[in-house]
N, C-alpha and C. Protein backbone atom coordinates (compact mmCIF):
# COMPACT_ATOMS: atom_id res chain seq x y z
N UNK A 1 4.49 -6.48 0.60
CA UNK A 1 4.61 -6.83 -0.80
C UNK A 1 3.41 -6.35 -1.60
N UNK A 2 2.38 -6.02 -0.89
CA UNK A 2 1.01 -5.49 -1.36
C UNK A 2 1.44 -4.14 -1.91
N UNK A 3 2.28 -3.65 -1.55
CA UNK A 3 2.56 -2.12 -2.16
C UNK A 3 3.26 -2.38 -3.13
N UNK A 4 4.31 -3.33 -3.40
CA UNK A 4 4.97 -3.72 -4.89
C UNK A 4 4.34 -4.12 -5.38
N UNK A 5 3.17 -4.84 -5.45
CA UNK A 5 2.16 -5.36 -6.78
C UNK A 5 1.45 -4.40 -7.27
N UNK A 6 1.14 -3.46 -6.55
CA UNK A 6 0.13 -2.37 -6.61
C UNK A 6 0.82 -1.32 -7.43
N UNK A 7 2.26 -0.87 -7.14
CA UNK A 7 2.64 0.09 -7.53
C UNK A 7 3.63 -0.39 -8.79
N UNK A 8 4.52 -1.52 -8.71
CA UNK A 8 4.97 -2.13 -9.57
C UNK A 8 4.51 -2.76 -10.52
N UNK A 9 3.00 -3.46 -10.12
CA UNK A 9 2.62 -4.72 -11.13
C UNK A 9 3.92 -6.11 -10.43
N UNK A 10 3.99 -5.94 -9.70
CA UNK A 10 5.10 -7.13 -9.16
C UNK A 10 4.49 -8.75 -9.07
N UNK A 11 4.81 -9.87 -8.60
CA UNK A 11 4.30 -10.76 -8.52
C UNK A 11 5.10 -11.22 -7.23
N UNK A 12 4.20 -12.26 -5.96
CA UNK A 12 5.36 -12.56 -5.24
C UNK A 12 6.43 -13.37 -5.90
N UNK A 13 6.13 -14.31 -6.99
CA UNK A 13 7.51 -14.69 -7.29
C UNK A 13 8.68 -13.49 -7.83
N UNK A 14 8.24 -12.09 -8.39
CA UNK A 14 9.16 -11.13 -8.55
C UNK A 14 9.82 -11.15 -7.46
N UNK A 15 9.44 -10.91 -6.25
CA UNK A 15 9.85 -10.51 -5.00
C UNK A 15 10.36 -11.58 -4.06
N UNK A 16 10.15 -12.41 -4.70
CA UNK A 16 10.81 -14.04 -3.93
C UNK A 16 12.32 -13.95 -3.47
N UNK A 17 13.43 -13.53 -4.30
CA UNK A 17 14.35 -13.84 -4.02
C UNK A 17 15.45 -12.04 -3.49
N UNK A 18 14.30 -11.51 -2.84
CA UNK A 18 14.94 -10.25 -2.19
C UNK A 18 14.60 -10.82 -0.98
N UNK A 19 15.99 -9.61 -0.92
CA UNK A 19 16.71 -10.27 0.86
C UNK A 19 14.98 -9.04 1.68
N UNK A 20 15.19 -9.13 3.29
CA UNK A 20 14.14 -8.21 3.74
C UNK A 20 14.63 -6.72 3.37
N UNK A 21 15.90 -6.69 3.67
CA UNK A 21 16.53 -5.34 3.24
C UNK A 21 16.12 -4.99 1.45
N UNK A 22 16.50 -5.82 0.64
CA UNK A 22 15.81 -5.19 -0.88
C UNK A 22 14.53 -4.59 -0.82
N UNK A 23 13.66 -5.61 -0.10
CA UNK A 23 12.06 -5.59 -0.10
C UNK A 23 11.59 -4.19 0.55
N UNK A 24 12.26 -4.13 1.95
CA UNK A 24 11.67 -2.96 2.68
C UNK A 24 12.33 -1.21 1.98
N UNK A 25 13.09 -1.49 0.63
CA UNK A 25 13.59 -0.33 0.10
C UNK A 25 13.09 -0.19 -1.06
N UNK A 26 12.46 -1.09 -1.61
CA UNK A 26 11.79 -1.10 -2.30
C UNK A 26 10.19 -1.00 -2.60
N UNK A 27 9.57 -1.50 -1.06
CA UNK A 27 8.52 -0.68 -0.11
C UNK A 27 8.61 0.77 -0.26
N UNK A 28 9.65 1.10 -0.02
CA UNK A 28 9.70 2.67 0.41
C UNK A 28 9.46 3.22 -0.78
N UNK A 29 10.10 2.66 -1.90
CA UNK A 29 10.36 3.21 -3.54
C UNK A 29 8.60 3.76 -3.67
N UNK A 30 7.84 2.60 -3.92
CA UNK A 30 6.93 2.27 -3.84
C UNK A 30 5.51 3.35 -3.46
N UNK A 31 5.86 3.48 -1.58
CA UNK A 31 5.28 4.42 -1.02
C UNK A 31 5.27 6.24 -1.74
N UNK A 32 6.82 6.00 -1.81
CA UNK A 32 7.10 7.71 -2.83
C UNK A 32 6.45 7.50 -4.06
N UNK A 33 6.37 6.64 -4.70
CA UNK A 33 5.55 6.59 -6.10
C UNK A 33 4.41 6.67 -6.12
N UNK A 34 3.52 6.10 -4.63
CA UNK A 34 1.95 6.14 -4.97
C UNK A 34 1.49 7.40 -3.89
N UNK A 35 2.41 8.34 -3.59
CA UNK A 35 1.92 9.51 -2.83
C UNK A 35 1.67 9.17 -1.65
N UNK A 36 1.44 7.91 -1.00
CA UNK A 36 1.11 7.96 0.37
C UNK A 36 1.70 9.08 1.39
N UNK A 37 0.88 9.07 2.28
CA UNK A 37 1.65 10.25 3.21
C UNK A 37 2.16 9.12 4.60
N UNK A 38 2.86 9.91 5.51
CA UNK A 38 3.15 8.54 6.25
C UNK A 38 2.18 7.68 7.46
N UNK A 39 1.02 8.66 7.52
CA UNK A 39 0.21 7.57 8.04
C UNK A 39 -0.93 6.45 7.45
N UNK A 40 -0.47 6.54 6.16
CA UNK A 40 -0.66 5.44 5.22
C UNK A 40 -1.82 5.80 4.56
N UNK A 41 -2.26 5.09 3.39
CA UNK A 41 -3.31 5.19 2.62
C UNK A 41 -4.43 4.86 2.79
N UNK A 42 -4.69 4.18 3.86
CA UNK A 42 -5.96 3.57 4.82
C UNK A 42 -6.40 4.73 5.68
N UNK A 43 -5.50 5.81 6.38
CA UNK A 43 -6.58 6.75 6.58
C UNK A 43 -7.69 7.38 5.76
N UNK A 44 -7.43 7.69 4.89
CA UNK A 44 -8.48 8.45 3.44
C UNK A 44 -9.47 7.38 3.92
N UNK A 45 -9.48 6.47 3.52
CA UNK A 45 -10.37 5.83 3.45
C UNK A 45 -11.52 5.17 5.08
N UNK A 46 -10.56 5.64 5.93
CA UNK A 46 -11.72 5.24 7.37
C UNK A 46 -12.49 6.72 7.24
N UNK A 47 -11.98 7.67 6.96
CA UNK A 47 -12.33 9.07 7.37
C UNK A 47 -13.80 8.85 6.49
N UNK A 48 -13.83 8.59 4.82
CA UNK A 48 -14.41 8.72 4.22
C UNK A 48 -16.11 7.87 4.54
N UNK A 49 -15.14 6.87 5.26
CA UNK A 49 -16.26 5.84 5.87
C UNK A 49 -16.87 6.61 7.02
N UNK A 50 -15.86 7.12 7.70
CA UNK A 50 -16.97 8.17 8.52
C UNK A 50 -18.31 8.66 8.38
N UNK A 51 -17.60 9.60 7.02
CA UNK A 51 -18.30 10.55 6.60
C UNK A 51 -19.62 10.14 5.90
N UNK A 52 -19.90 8.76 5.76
CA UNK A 52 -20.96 7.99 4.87
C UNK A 52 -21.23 6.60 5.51
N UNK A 53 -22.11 7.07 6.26
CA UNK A 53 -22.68 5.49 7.37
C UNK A 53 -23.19 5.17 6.11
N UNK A 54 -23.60 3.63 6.99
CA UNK A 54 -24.04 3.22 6.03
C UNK A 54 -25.76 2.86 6.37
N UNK A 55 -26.41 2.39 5.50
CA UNK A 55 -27.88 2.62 5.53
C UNK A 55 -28.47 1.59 6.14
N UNK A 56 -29.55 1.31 7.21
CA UNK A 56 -29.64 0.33 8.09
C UNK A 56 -31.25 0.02 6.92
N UNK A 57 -31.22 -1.74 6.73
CA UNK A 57 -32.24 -2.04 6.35
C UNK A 57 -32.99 -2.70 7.46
């Protein structure tokens, strides 16, 4: 449902009264709208963490 708020502006009460089948097609809607590729949008972001330790005090 984190991808319908994000990409929709949704609220869980928007999403309250979809069956799992509405929700998970509407997931998908979702995914095609914000470009993800299919191993999700959290790779970019470990890689990047890679690439930039962080600074030991």
């Amino acid at each position: 449902m984190a991808d319908l708020a994000i990409v929709f502006h949704w609220t869980p009460a928007d999403c309250a009264d979809l069956s799992l089948r509405e929700l998970m097609e509407w997931r998908e809607r979702a995914r095609k709208r914000s470009g993800a590729d299919d191993h999700g949008a959290s790779d970019g972001a470990r890689s990047q963490a890679a690439s930039h330790p962080r600074r030991r005090r």
